[in-house]
N, C-alpha and C. Protein backbone atom coordinates (compact mmCIF):
# COMPACT_ATOMS: atom_id res chain seq x y z
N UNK A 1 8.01 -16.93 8.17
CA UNK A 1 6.92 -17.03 7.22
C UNK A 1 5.79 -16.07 7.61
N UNK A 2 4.89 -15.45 6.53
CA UNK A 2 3.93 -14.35 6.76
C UNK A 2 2.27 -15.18 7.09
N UNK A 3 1.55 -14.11 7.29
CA UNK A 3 0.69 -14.27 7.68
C UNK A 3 -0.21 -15.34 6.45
N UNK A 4 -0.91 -16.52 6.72
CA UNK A 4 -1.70 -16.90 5.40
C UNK A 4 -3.01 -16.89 5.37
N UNK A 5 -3.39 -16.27 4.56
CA UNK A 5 -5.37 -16.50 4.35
C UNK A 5 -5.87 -17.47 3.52
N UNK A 6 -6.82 -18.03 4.04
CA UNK A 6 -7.25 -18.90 3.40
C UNK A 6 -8.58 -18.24 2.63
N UNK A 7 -8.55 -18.03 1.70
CA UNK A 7 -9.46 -17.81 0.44
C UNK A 7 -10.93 -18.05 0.47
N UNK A 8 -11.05 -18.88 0.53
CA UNK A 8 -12.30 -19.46 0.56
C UNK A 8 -13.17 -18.52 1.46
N UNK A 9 -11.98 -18.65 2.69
CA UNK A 9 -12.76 -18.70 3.72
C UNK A 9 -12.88 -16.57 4.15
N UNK A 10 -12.64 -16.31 3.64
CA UNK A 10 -11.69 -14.67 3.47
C UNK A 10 -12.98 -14.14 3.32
N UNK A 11 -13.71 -13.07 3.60
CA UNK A 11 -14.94 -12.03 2.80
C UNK A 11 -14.41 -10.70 2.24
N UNK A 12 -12.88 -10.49 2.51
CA UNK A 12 -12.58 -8.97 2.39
C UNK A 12 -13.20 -8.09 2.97
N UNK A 13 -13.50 -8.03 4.50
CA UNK A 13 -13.89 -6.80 5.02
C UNK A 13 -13.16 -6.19 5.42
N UNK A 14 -11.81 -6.22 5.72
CA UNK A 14 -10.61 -5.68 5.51
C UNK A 14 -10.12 -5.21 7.04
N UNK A 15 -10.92 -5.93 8.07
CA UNK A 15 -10.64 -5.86 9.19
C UNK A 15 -8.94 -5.87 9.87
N UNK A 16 -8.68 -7.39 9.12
CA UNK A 16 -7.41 -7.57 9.45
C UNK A 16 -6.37 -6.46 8.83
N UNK A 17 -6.12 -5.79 7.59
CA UNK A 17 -5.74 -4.59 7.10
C UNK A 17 -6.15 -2.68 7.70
N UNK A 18 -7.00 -3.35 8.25
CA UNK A 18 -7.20 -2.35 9.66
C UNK A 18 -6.36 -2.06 10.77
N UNK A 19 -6.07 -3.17 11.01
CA UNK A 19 -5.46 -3.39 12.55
C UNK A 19 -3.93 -4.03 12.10
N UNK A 20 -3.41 -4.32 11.11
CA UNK A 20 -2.20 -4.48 11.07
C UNK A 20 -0.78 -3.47 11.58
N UNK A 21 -0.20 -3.91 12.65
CA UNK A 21 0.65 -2.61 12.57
C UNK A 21 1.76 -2.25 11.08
N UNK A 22 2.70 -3.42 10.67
CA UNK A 22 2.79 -3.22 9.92
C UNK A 22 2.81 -2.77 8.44
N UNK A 23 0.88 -2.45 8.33
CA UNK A 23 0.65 -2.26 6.93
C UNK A 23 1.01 -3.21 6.08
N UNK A 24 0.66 -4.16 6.09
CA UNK A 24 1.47 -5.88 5.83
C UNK A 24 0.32 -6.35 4.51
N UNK A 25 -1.40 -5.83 4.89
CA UNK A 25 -2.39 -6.57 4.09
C UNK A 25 -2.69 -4.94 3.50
N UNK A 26 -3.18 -6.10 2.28
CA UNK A 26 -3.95 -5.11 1.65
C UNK A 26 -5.15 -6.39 0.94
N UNK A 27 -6.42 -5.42 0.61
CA UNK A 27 -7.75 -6.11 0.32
C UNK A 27 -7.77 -6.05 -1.49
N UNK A 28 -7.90 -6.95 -1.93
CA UNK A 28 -8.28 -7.14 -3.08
C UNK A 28 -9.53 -7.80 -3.19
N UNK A 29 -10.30 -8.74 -3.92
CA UNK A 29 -10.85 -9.62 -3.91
C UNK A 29 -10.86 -10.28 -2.34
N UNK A 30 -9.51 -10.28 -2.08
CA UNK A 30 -9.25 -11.34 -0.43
C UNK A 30 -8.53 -10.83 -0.07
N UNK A 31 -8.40 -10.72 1.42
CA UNK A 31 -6.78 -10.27 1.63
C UNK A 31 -5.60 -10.76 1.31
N UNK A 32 -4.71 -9.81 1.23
CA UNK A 32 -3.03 -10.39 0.67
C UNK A 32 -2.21 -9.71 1.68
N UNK A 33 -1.58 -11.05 1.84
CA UNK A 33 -0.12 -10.26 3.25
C UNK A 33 0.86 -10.19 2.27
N UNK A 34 1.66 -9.26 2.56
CA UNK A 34 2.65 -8.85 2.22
C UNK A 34 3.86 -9.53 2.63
N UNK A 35 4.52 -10.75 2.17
CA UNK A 35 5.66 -11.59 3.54
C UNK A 35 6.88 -10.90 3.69
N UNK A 36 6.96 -9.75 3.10
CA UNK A 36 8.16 -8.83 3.16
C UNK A 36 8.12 -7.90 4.22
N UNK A 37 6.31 -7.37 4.56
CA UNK A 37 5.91 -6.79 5.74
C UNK A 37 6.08 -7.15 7.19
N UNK A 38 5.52 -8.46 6.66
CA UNK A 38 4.82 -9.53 8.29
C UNK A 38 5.73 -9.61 8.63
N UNK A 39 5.53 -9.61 9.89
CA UNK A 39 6.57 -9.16 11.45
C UNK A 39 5.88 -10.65 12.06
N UNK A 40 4.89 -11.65 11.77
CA UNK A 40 4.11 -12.91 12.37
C UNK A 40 3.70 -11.83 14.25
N UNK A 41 3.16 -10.80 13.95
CA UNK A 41 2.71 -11.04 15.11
C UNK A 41 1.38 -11.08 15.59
N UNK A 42 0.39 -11.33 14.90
CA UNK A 42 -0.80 -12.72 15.11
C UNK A 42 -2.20 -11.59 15.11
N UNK A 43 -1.68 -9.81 15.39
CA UNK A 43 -2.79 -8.98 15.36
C UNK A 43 -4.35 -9.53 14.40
N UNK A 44 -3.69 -9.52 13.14
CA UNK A 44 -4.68 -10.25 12.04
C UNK A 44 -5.26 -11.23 11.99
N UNK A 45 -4.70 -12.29 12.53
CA UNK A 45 -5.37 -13.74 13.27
C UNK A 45 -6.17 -13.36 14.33
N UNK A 46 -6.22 -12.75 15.04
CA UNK A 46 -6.74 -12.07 16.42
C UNK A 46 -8.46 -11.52 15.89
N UNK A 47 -8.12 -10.58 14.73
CA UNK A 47 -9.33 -9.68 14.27
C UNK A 47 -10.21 -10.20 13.06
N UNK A 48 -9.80 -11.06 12.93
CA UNK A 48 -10.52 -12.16 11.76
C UNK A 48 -11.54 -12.77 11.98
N UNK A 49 -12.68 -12.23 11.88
CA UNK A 49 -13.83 -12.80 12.07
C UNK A 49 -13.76 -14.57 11.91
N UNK A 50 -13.40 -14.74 10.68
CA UNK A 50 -14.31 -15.56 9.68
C UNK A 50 -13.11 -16.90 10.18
N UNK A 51 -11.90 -16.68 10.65
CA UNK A 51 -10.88 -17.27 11.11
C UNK A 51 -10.12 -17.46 9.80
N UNK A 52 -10.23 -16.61 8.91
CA UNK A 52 -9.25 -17.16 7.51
C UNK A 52 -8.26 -16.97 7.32
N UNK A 53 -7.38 -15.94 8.49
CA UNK A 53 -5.87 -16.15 8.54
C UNK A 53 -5.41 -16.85 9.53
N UNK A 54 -4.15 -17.07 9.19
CA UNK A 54 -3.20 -18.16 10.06
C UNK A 54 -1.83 -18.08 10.21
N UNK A 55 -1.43 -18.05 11.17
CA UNK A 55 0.03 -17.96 11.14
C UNK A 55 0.58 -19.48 10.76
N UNK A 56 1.88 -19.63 10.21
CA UNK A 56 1.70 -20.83 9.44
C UNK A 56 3.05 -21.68 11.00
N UNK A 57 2.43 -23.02 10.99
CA UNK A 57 3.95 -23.70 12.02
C UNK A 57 5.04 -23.57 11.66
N UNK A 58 5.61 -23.69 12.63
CA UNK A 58 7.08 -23.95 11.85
C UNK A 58 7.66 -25.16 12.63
C-alpha cells in the first residue's frame, strides 16, 4: 500500500514531492501519491512538516 495524506491536515508545500525518490507525489490542491510509484519507503513521512502523510499498517 502507498503512501496516505491526510487532507485536512496537508498545506501543499510540496516538500514531500521534493524529496521523493520515486517521483511518487505530485501537488495539487494536496498532495497525491501515486500507489503505482510508492516503493513505502517513509522519505515523505520523514519531510512532512505538518505530519499529514502516513504509511498505512498492514
Amino acid at each position: 500500500m502507498a503512501a496516505v495524506v491526510n487532507q485536512d491536515e496537508c498545506t501543499a508545500c510540496g516538500n514531500c514531492a521534493d524529496v521523493c525518490p520515486e517521483g511518487a507525489i505530485t501537488i495539487d490542491d494536496v498532495a497525491k501519491v501515486d500507489a503505482d510509484k510508492c516503493t513505502e519507503c517513509g522519505t515523505c513521512v520523514d519531510e512532512c512538516s505538518t505530519g499529514a502523510i502516513s504509511l498505512p499498517d498492514e
